[in-house]
C-alpha atoms as a PDB file:
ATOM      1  CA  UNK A   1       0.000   0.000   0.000  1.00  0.00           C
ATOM      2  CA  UNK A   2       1.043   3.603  -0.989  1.00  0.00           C
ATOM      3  CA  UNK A   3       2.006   5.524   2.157  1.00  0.00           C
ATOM      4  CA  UNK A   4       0.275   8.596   1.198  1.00  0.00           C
ATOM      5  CA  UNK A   5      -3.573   6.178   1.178  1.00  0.00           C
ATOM      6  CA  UNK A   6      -4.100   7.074   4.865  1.00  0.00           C
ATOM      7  CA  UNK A   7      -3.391  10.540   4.075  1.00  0.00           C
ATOM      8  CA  UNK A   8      -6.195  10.608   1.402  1.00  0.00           C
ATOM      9  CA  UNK A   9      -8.121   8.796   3.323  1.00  0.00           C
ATOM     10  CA  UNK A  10      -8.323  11.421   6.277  1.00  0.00           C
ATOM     11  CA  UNK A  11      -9.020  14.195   3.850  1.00  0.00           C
ATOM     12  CA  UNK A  12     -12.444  12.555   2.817  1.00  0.00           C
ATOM     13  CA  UNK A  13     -15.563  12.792   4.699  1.00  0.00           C
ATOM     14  CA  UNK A  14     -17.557  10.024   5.414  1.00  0.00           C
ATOM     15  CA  UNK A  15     -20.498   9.385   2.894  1.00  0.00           C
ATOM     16  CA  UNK A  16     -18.693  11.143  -0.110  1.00  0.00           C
ATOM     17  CA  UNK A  17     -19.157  10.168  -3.886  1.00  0.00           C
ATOM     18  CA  UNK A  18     -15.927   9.640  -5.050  1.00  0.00           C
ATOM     19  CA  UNK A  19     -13.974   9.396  -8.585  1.00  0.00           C
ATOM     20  CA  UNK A  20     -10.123   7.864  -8.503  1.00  0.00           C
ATOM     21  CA  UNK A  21      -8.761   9.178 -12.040  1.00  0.00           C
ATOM     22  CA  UNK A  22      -6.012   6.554 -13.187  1.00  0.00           C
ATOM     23  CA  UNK A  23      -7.359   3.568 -10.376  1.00  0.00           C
ATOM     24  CA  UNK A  24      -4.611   1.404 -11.496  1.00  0.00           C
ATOM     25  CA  UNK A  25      -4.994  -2.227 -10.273  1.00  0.00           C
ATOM     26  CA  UNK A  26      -7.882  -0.286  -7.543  1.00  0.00           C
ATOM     27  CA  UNK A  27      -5.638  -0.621  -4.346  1.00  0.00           C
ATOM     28  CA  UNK A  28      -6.645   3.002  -3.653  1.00  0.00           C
ATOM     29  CA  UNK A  29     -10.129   2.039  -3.780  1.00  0.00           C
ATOM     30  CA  UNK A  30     -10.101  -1.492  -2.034  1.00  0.00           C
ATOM     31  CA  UNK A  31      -8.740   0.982   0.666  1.00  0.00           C
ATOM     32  CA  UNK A  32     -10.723   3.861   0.732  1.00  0.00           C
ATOM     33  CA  UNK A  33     -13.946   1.441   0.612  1.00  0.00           C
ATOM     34  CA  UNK A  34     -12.517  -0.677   3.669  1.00  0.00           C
ATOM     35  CA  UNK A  35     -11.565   2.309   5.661  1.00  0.00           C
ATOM     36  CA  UNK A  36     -14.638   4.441   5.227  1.00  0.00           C
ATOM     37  CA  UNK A  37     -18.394   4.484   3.596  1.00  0.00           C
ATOM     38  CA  UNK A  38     -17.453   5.686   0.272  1.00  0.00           C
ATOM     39  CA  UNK A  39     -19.672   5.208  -3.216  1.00  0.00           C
ATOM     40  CA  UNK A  40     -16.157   5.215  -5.257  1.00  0.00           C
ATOM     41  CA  UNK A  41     -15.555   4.431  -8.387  1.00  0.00           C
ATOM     42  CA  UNK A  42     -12.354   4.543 -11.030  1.00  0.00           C
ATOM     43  CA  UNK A  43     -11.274   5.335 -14.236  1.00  0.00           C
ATOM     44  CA  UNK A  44      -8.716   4.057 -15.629  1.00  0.00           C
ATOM     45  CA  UNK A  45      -6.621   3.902 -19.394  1.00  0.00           C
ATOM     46  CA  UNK A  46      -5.284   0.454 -19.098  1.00  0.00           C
ATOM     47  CA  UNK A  47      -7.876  -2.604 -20.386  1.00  0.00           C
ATOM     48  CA  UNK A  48      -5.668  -5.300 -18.451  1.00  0.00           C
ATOM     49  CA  UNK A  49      -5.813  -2.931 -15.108  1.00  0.00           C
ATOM     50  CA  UNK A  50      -9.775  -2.167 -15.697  1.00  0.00           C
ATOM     51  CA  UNK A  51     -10.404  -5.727 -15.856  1.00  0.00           C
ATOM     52  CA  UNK A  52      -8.334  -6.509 -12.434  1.00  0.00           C
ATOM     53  CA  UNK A  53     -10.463  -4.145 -10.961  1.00  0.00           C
ATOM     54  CA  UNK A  54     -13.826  -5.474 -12.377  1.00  0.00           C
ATOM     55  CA  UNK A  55     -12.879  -8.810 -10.893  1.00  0.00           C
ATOM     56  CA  UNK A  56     -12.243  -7.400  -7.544  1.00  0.00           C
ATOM     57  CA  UNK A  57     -15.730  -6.313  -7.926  1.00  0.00           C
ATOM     58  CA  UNK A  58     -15.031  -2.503  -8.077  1.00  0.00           C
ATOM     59  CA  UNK A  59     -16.853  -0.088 -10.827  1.00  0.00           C
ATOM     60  CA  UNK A  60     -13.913   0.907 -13.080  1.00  0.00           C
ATOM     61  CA  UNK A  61     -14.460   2.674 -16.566  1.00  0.00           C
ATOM     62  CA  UNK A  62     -12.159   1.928 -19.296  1.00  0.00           C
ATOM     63  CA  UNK A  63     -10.748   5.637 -20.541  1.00  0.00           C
ATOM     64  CA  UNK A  64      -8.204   8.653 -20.742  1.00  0.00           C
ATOM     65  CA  UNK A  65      -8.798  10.998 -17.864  1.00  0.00           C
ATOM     66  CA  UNK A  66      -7.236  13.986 -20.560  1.00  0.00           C
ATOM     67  CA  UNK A  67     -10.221  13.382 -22.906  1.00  0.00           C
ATOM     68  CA  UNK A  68     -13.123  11.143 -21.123  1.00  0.00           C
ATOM     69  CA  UNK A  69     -13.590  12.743 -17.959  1.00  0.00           C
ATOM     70  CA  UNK A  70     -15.339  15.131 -20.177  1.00  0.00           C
ATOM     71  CA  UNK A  71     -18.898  12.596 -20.092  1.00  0.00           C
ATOM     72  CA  UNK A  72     -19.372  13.241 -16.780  1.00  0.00           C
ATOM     73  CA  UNK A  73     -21.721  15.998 -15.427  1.00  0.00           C
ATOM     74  CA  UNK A  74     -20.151  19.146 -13.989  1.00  0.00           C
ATOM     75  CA  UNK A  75     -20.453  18.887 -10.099  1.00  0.00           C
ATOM     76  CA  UNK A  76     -21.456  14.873 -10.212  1.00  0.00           C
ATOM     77  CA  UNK A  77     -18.760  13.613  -7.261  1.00  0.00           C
ATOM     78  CA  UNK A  78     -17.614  15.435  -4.393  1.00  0.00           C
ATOM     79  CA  UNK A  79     -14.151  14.463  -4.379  1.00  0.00           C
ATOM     80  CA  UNK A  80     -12.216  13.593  -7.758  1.00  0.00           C
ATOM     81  CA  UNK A  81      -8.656  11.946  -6.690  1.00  0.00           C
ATOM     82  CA  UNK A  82      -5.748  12.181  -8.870  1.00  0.00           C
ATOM     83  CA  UNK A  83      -2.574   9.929  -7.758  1.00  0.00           C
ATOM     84  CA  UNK A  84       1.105  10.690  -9.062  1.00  0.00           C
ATOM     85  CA  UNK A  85      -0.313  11.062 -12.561  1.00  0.00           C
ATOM     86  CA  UNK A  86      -0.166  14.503 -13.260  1.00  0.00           C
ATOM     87  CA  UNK A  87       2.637  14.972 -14.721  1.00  0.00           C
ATOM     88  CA  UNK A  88       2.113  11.575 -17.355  1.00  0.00           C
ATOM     89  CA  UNK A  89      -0.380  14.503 -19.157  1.00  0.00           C
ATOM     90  CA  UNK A  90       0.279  16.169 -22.229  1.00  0.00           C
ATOM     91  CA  UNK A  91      -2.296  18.908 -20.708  1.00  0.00           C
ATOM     92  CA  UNK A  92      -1.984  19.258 -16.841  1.00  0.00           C
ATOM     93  CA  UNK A  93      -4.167  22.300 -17.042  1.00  0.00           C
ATOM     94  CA  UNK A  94      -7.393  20.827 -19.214  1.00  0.00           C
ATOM     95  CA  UNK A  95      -7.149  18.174 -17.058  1.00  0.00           C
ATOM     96  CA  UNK A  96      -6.844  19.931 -12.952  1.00  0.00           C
ATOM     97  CA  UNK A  97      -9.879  21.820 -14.407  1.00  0.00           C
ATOM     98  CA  UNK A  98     -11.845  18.625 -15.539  1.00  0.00           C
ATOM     99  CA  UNK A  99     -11.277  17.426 -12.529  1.00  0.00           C
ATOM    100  CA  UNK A 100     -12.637  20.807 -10.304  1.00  0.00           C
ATOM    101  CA  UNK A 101     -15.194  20.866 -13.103  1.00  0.00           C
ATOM    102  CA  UNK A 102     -16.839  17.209 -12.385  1.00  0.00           C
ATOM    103  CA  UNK A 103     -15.970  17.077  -8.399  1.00  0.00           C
ATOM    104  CA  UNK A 104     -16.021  19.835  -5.633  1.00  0.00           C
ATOM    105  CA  UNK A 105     -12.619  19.362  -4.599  1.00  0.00           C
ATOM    106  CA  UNK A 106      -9.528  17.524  -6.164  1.00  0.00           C
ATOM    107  CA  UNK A 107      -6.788  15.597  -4.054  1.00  0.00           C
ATOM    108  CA  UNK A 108      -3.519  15.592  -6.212  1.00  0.00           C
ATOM    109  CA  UNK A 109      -0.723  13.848  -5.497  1.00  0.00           C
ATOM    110  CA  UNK A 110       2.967  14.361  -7.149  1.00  0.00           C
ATOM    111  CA  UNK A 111       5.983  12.618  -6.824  1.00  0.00           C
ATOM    112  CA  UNK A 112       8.357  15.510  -6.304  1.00  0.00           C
ATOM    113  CA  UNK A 113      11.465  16.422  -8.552  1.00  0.00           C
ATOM    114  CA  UNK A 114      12.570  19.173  -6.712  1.00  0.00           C
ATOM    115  CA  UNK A 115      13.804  16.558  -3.535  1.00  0.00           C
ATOM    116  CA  UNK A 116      17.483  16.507  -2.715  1.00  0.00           C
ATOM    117  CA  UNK A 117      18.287  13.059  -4.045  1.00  0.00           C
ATOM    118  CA  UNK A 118      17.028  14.020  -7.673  1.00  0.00           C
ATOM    119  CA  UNK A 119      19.009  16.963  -7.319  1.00  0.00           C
ATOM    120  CA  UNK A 120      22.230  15.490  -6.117  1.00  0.00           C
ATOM    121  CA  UNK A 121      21.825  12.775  -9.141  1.00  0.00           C
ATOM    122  CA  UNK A 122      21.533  15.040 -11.559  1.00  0.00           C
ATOM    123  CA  UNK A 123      24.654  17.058 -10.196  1.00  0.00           C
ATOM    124  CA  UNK A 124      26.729  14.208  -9.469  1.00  0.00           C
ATOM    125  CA  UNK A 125      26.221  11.540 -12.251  1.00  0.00           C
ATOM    126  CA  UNK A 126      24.461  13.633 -14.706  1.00  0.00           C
ATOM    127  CA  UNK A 127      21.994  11.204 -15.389  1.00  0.00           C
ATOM    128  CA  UNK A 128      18.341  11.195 -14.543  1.00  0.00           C
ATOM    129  CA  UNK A 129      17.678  10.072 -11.447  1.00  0.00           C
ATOM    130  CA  UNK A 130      16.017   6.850 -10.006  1.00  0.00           C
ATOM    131  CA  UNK A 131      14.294   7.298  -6.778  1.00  0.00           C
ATOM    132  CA  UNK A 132      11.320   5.720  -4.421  1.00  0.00           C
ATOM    133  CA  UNK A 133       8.930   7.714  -5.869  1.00  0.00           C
ATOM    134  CA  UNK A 134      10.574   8.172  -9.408  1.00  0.00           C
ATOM    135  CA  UNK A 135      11.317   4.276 -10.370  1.00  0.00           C
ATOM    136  CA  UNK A 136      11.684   4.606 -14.213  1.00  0.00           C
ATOM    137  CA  UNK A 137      14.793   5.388 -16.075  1.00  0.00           C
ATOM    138  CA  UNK A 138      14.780   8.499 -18.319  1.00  0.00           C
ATOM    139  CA  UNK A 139      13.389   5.923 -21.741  1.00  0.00           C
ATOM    140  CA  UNK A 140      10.396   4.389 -20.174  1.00  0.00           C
ATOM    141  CA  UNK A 141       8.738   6.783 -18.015  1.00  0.00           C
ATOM    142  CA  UNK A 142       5.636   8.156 -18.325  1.00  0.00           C
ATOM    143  CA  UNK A 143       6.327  11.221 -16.653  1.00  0.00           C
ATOM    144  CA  UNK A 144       6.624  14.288 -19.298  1.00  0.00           C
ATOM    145  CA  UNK A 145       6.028  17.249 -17.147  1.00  0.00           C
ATOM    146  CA  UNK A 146       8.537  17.253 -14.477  1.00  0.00           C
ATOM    147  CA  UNK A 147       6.744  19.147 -11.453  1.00  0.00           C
ATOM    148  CA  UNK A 148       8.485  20.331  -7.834  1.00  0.00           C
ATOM    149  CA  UNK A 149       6.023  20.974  -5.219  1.00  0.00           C
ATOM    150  CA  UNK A 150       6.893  24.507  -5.556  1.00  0.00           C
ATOM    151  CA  UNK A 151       5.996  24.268  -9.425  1.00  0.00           C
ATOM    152  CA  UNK A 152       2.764  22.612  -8.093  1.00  0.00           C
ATOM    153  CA  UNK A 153       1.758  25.817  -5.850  1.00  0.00           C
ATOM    154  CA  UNK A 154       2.938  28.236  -8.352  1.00  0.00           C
ATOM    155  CA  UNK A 155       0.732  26.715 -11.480  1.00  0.00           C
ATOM    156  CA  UNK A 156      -2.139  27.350  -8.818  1.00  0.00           C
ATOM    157  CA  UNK A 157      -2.111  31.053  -8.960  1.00  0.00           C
ATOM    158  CA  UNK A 158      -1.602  30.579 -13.194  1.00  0.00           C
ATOM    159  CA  UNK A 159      -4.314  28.610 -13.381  1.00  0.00           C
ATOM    160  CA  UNK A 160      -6.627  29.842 -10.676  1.00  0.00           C
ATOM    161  CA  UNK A 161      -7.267  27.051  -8.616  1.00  0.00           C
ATOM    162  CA  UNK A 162      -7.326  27.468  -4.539  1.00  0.00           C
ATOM    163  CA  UNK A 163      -4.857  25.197  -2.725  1.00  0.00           C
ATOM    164  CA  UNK A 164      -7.147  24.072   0.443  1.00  0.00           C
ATOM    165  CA  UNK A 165      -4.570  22.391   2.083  1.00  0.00           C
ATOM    166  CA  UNK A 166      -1.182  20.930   1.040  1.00  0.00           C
ATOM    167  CA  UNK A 167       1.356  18.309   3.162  1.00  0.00           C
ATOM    168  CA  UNK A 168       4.885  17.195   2.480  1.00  0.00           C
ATOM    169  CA  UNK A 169       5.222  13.246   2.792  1.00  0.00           C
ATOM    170  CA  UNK A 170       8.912  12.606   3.944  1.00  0.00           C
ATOM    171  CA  UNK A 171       9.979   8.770   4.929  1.00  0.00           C
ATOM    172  CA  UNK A 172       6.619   8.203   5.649  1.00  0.00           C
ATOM    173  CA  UNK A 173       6.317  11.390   7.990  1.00  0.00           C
ATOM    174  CA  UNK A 174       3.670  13.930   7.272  1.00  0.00           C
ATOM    175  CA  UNK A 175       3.737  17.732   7.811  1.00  0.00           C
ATOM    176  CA  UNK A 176       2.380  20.707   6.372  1.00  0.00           C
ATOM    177  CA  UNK A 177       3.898  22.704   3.779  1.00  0.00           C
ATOM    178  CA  UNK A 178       2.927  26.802   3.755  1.00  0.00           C
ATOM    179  CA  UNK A 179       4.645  29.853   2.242  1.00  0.00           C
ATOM    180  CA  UNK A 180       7.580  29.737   4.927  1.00  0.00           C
ATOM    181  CA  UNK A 181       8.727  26.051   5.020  1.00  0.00           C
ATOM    182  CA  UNK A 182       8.301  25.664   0.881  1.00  0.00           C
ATOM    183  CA  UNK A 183      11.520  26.008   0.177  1.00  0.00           C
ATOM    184  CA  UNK A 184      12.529  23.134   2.466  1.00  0.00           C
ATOM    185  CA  UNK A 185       9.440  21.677   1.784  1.00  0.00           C
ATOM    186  CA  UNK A 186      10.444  21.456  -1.704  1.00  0.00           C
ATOM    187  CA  UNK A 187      13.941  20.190  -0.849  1.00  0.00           C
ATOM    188  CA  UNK A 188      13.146  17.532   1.176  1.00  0.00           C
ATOM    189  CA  UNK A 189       9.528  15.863   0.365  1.00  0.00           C
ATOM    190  CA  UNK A 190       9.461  12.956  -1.241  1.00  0.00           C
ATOM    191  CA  UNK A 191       5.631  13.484  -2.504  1.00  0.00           C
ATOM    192  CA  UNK A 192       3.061  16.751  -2.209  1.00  0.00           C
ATOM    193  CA  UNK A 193      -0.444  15.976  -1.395  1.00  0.00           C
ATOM    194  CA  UNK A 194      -2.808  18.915  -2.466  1.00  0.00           C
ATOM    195  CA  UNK A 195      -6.742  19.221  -1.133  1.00  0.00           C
ATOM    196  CA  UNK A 196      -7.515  21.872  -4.374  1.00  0.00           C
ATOM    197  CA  UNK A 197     -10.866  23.551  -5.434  1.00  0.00           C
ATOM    198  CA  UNK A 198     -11.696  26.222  -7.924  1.00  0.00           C
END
């Protein structure tokens, strides 16, 4: 299990309709149902990982959050979660405001570039680096929009959205990040977790 599912988990209220854009295999939604009374549901771009989840039992549509989230009514969950894909989009804007568009608030998560150890590996080997959070090599990763946290809080004044609340996850610690610890925040998070809304 992802350490930042408990994390998620506490910023959802009880009773919430729920959408988890890019459900993978549905860990994050085994979860979420287990730990709370959640209607939840997924979608997902992978056939092979939509039909794990449909034999777990779990509603999981087949589709690509950057152009099918657009079928679903403006307002229709109350919480639309988004986990360490953000930066796999060609469009990270069209799709933070699908997302605010279709729930009341977003939870983004983001595997951050800015941390030390990418930093030192770029510095020191000149290669890109490898890390917990970052597991791919430079050839075979999805990720095409390299984002720090700080890049994260920044794109929400360009893009208008309202940041809600945001936390740092370091070695499985939590803490808040605000506008006097985001430097360090930046430096030495492994992942940012961002409660959003327009």
């Amino acid at each position: 299990m992802k350490p930042e599912y408990e994390i998620i988990s506490e910023l959802l209220e009880q009773n919430s309709r729920i959408l988890d854009v890019g459900c993978d295999d549905g860990t994050l939604i085994e979860f979420l149902k287990k730990e709370k009374n959640l209607d939840i549901r997924g979608i997902e771009i992978s056939k092979q990982k939509v039909q794990t989840c449909v034999a777990k039992g779990l509603t999981v549509l087949e589709g690509n959050a950057e152009f099918d989230l657009k079928q679903f009514p403006d307002k229709s969950f109350d919480y639309v979660i988004l986990g360490q894909t953000l930066q796999a989009f060609m469009n990270p804007e069209t799709v933070i405001n699908e997302l605010l568009r279709i729930g009341k608030k977003a939870i983004i998560t983001i595997p951050n570039f800015g941390h030390w150890k990418v930093r030192l590996n770029l510095l020191v080997k000149g290669t890109m680096p490898l890390t917990k959070t970052l597991p791919n090599s430079w050839y075979n990763t999805p990720n095409i929009h390299m984002c720090t946290i700080k890049d994260f809080v920044e794109f929400s004044n360009i893009i208008n959205f309202r940041i809600f609340k945001s936390l740092a996850l370091t070695n499985k610690s939590i803490s808040k990040i605000n506008t006097s610890n985001l430097f360090f925040k930046n430096l030495f998070a492994e992942l940012g977790i961002f409660l959003i809304e327009k």
